[in-house]
C-alpha atoms as a PDB file:
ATOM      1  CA  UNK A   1      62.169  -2.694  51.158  1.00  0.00           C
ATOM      2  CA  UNK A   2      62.157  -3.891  54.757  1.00  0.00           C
ATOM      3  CA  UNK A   3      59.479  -3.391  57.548  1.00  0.00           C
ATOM      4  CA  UNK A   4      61.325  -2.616  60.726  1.00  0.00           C
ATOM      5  CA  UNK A   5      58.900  -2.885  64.026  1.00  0.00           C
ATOM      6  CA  UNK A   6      60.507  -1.707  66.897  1.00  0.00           C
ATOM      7  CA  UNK A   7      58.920  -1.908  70.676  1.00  0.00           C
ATOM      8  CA  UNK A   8      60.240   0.552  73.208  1.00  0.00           C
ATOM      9  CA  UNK A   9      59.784   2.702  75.897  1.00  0.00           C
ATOM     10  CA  UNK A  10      56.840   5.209  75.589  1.00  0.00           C
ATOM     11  CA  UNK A  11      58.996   7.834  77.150  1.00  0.00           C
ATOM     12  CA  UNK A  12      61.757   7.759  74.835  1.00  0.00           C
ATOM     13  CA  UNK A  13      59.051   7.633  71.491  1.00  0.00           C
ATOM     14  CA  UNK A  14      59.589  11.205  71.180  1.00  0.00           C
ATOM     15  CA  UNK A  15      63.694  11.033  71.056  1.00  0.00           C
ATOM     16  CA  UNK A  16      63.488   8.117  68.694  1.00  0.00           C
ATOM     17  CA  UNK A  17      60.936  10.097  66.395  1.00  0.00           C
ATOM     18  CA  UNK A  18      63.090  13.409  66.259  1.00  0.00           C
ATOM     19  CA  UNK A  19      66.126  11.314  65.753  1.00  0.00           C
ATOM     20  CA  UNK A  20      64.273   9.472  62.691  1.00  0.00           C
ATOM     21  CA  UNK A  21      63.031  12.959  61.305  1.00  0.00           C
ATOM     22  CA  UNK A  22      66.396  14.275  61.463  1.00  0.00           C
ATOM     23  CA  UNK A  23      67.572  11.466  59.043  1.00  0.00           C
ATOM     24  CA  UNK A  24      64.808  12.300  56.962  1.00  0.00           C
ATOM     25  CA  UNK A  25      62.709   9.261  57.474  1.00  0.00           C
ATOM     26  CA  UNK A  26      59.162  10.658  58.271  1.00  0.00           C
ATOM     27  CA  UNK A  27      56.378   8.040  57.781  1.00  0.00           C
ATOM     28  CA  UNK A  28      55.982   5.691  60.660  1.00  0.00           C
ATOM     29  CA  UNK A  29      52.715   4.252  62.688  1.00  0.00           C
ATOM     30  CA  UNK A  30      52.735   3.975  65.885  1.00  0.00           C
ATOM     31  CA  UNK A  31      51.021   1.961  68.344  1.00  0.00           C
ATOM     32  CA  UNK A  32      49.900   1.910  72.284  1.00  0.00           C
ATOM     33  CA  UNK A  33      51.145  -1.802  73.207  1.00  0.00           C
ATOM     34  CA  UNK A  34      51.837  -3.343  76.523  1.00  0.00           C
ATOM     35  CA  UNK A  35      53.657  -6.597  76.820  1.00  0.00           C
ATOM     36  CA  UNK A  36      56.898  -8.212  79.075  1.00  0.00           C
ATOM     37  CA  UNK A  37      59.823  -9.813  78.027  1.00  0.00           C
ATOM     38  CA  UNK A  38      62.288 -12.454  80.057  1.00  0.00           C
ATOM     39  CA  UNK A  39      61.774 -10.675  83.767  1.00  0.00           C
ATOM     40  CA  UNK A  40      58.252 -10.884  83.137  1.00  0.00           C
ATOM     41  CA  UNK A  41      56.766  -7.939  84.277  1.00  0.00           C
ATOM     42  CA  UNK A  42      57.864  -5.934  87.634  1.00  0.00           C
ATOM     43  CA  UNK A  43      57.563  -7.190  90.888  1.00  0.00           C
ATOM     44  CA  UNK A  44      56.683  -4.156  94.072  1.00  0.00           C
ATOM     45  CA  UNK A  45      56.556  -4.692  97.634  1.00  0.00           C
ATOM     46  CA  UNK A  46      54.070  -2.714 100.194  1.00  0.00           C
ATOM     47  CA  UNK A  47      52.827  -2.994 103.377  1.00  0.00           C
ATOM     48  CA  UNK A  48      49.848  -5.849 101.539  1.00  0.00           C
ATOM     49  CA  UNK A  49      52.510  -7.898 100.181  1.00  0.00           C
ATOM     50  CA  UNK A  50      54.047  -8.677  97.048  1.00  0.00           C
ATOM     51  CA  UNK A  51      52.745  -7.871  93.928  1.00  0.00           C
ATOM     52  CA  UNK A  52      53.347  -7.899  89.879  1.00  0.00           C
ATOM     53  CA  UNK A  53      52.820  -6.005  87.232  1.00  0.00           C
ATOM     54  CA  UNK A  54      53.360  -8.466  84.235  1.00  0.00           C
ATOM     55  CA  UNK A  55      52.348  -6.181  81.111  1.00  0.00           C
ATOM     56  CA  UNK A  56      54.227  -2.926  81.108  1.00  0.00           C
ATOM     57  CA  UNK A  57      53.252  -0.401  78.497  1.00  0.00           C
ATOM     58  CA  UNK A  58      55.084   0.259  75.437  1.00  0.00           C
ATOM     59  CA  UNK A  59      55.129   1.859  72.517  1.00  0.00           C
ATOM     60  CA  UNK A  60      55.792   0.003  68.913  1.00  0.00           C
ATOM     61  CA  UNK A  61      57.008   1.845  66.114  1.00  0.00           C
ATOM     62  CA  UNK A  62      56.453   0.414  62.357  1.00  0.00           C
ATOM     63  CA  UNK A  63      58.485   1.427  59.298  1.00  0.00           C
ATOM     64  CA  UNK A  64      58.839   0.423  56.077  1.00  0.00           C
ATOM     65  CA  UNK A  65      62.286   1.695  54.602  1.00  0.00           C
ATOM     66  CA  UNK A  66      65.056   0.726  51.412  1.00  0.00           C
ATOM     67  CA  UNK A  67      67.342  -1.688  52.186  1.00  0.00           C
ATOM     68  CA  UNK A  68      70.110   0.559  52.076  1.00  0.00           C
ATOM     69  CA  UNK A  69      68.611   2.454  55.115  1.00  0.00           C
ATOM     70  CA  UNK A  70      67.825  -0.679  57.454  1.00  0.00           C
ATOM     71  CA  UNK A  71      71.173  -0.469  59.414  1.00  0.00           C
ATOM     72  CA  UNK A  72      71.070   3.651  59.481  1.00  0.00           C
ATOM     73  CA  UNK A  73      67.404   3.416  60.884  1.00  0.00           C
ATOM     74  CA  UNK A  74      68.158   0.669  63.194  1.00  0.00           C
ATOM     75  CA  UNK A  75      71.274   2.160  64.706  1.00  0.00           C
ATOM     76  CA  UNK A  76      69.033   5.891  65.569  1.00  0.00           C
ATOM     77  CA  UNK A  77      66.475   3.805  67.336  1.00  0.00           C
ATOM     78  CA  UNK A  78      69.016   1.547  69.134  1.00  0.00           C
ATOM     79  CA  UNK A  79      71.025   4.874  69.742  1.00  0.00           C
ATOM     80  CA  UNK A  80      68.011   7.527  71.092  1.00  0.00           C
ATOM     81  CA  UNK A  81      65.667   4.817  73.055  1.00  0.00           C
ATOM     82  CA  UNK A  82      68.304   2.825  74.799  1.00  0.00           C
ATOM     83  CA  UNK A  83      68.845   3.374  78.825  1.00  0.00           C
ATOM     84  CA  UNK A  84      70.685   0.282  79.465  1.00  0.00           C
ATOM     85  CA  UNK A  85      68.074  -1.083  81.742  1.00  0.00           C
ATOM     86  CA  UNK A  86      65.682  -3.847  81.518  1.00  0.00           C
ATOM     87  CA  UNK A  87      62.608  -3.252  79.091  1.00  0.00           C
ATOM     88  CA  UNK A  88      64.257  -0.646  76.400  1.00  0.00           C
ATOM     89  CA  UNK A  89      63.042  -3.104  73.752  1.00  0.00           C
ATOM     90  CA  UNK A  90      63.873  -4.980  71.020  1.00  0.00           C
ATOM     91  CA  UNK A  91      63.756  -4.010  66.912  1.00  0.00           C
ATOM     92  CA  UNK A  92      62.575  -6.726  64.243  1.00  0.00           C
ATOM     93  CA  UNK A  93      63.359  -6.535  60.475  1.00  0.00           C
ATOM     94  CA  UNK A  94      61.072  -8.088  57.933  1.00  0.00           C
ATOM     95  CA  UNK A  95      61.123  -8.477  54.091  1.00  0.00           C
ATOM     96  CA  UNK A  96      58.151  -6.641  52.249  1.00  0.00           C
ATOM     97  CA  UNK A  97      57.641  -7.399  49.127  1.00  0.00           C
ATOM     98  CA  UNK A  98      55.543  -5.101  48.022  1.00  0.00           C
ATOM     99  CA  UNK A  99      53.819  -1.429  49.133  1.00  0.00           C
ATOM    100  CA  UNK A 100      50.529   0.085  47.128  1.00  0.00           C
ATOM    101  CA  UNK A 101      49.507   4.200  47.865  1.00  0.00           C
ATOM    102  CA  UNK A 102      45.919   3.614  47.777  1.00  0.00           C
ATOM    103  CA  UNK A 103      45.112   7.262  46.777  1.00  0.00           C
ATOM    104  CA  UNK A 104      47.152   7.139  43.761  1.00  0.00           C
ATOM    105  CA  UNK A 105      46.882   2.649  43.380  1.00  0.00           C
ATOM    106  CA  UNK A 106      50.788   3.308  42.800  1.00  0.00           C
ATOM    107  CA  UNK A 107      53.170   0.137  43.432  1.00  0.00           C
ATOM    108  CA  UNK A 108      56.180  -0.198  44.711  1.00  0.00           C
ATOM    109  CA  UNK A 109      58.171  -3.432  45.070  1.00  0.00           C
ATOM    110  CA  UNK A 110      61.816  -1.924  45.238  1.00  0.00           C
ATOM    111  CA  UNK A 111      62.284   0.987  46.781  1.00  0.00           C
ATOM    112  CA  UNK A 112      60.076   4.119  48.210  1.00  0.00           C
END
């Protein structure tokens, strides 16, 4: 199993969900995040000056899938939140060893 956490923008969350649901992968939590990558923020200009914005609102996505879904999962969110501007985001992959249902105390350490 793999825990893919993917950070994007809050306008495209709804794309990226359909897109997932359409694939048939359902469960996901989602998070209200702001943060800034490499440009750090925005910068605006008005009639006071300049001035930045340097944590931008996001949305992050978590999902915990079978292997043999990473790249198929990754490719839909890379496919329905990209704009090809600065700030669509970026998608990390983790190893999870292990998943427990607490209503039922069921384990799983291969696959959902």
């Amino acid at each position: 199993m793999k825990k893919i956490e993917a950070i994007i923008r809050t306008e495209r969350m709804n794309s990226v969900k359909q897109g997932l649901e359409e694939m048939g992968v359902l469960g996901m939590t989602v998070y209200e995040v702001h943060g800034r990558g490499e440009q750090k923020g925005l910068e605006f200009t008005n009639r006071a000056g300049k001035y930045r914005i340097d944590l931008l609102p996001k949305t992050k996505m978590e999902l915990i899938v079978n292997d043999d879904m990473v790249n198929k999962v990754v490719d839909k969110i890379i496919a329905t939140a990209k704009t090809g501007e600065i700030g669509d985001g970026k998608i990390f992959v983790s190893p999870v060893e292990m998943a427990i249902r607490i209503r039922t105390g069921e384990v799983f350490t291969k696959s959902l």
